[in-house]
N, C-alpha and C. Protein backbone atom coordinates (compact mmCIF):
# COMPACT_ATOMS: atom_id res chain seq x y z
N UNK A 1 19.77 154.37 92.87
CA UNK A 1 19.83 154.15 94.30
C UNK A 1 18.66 153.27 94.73
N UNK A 2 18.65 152.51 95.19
CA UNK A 2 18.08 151.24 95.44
C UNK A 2 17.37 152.15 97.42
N UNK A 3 16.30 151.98 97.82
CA UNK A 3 15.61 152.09 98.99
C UNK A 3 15.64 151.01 99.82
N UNK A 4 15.93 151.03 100.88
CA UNK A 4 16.00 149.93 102.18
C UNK A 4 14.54 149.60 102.27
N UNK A 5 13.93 148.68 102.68
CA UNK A 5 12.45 148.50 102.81
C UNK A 5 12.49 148.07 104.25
N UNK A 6 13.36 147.90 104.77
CA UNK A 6 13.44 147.96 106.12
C UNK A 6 13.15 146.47 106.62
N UNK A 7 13.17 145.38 105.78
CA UNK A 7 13.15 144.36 106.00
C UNK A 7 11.65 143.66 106.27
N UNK A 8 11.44 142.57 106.07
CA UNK A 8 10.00 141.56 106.62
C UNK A 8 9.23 142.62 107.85
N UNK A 9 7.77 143.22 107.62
CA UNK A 9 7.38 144.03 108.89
C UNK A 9 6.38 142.68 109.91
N UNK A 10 6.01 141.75 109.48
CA UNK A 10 5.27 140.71 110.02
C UNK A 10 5.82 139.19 109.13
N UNK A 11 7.04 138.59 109.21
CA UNK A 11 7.10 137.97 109.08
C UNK A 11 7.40 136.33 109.90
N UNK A 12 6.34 135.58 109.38
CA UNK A 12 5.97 134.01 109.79
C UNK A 12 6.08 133.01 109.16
N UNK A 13 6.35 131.83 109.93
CA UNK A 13 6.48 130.51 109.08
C UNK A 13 5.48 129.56 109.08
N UNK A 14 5.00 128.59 108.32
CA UNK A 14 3.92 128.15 108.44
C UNK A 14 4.50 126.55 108.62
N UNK A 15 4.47 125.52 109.29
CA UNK A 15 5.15 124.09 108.99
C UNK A 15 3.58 123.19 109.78
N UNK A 16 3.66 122.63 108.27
CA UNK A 16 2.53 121.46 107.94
C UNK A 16 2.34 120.72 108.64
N UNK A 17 1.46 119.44 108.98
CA UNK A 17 1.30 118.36 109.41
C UNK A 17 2.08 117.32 108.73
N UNK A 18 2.14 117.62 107.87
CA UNK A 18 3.57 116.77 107.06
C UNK A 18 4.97 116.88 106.87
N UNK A 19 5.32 118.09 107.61
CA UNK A 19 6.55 118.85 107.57
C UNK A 19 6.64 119.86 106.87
N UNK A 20 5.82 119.76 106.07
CA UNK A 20 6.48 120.88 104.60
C UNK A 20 6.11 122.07 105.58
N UNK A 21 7.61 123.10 104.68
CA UNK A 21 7.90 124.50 105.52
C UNK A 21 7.64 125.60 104.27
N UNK A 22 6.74 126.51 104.82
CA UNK A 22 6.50 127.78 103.87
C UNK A 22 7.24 129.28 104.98
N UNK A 23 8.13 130.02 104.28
CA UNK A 23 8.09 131.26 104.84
C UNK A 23 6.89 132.77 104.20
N UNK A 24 6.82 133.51 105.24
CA UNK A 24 6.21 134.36 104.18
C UNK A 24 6.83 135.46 105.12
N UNK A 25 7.10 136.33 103.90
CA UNK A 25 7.69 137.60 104.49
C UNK A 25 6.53 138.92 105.11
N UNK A 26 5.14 138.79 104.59
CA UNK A 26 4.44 139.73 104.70
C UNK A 26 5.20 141.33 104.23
N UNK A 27 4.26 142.08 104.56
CA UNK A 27 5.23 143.64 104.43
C UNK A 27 6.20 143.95 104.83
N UNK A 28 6.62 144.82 103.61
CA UNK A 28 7.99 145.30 104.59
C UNK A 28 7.76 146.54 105.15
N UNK A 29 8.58 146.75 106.09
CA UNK A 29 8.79 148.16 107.15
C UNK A 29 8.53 149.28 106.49
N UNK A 30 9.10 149.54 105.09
CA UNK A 30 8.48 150.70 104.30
C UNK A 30 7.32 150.52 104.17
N UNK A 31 6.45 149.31 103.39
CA UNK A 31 5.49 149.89 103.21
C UNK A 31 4.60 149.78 105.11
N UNK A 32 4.65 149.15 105.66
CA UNK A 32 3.83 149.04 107.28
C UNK A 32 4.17 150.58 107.58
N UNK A 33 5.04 151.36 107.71
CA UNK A 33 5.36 152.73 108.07
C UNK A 33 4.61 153.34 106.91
N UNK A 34 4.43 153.26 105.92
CA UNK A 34 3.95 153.80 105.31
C UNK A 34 2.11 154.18 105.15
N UNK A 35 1.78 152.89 105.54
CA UNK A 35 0.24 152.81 105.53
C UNK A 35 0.27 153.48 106.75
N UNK A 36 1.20 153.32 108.14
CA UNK A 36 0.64 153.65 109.04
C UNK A 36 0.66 155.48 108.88
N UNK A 37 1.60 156.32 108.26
CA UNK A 37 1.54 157.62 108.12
C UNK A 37 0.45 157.50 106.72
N UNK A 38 -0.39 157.19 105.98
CA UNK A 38 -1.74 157.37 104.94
C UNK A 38 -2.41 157.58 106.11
N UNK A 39 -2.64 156.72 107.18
CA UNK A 39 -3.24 156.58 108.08
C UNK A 39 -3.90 157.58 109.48
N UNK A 40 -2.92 157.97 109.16
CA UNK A 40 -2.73 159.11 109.68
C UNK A 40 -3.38 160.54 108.73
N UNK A 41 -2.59 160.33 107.63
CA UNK A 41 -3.68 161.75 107.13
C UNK A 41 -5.39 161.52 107.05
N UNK A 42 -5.74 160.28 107.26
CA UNK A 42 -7.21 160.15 106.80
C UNK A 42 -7.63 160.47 108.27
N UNK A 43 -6.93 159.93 109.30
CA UNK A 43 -7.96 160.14 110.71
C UNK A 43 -7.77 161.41 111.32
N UNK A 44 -7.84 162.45 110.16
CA UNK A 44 -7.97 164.13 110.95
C UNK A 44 -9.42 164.20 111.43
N UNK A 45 -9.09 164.92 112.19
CA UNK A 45 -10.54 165.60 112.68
C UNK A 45 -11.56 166.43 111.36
N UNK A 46 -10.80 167.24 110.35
CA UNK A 46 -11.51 167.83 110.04
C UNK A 46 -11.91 166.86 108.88
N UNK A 47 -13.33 167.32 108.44
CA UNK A 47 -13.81 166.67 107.37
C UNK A 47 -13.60 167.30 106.04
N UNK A 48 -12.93 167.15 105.38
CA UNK A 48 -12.53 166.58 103.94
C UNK A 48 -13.64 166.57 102.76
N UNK A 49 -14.30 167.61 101.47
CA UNK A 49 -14.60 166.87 100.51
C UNK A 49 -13.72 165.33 99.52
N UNK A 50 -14.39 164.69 99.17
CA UNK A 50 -13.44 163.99 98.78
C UNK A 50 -12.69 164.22 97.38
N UNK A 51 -13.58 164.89 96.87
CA UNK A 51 -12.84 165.32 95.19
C UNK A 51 -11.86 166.61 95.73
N UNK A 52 -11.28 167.05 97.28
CA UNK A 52 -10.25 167.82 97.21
C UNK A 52 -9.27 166.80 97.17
N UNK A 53 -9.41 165.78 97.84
CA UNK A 53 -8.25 165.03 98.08
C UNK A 53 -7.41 164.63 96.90
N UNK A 54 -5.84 165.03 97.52
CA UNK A 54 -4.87 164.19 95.94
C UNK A 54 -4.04 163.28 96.82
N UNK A 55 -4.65 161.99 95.91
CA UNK A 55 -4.13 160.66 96.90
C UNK A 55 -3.05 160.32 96.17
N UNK A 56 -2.54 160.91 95.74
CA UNK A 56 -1.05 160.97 94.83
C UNK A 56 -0.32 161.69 95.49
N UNK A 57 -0.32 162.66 96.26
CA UNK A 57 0.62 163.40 97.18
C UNK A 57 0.58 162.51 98.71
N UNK A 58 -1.11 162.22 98.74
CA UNK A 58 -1.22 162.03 100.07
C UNK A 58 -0.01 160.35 99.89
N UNK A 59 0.00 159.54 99.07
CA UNK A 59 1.10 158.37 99.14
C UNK A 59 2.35 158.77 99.00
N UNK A 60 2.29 160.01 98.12
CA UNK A 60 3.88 159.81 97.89
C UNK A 60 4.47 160.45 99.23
N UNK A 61 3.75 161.29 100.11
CA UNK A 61 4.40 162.00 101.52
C UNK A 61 4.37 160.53 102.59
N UNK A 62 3.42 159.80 102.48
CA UNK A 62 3.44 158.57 102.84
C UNK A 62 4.42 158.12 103.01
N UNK A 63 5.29 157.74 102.12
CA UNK A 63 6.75 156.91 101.82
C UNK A 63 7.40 157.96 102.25
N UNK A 64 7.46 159.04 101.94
CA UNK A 64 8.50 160.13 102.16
C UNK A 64 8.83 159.75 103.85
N UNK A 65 7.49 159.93 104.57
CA UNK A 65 7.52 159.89 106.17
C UNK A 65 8.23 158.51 106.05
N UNK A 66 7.53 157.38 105.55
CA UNK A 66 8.22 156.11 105.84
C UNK A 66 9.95 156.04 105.44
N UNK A 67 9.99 156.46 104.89
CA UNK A 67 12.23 156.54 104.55
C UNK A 67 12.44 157.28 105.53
N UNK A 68 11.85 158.78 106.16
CA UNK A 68 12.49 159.19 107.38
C UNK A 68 12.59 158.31 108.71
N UNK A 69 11.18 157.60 108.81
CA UNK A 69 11.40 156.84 109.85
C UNK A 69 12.47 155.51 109.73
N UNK A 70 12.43 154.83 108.30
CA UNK A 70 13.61 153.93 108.22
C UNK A 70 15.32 154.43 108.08
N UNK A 71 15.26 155.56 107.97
CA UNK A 71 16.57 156.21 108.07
C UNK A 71 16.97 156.29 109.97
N UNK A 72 15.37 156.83 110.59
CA UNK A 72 16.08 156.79 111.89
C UNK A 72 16.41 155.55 112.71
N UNK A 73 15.16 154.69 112.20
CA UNK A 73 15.46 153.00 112.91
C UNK A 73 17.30 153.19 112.29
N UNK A 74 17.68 153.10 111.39
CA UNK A 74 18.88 152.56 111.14
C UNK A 74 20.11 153.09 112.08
N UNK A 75 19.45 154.67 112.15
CA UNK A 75 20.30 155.73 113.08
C UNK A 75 20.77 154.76 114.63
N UNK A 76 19.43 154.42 115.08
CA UNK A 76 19.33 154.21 116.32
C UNK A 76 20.23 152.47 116.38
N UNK A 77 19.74 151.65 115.26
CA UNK A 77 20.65 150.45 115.34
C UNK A 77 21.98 150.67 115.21
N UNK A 78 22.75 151.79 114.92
CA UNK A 78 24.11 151.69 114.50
C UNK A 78 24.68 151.60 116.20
């Protein structure tokens, strides 16, 4: 099963003084939703040793939040 990435999250075009055209897709929606819920677990109030932290759960709940939120964008576009 293949994951939606929710498409280009900042994507721009760049066109030269000479014409030449570059696209760039920047992130996609998974990962931009995604950093923004990491983001979220780091700016708690409480303070944290850092050798408790498992930044292997803390990413993989990351994405987890990010597919719920790209499941509901899709909800809401239908």
């Amino acid at each position: 099963m293949s994951i939606k990435n929710g498409g280009p999250a900042f994507p721009h075009n760049t066109v030269y003084p000479d014409n030449a055209f570059e696209e760039h897709s920047g992130l996609s929606m998974r990962d931009y939703f995604a950093a923004k819920a990491m983001q979220s677990f780091f700016s708690k109030n409480e303070v944290y040793h850092l050798s408790n932290w498992n930044f292997e759960a803390i990413a993989k709940y990351a994405y987890v939040a990010a597919d719920a939120m790209l499941a509901e964008r899709e909800k809401s576009n239908d």
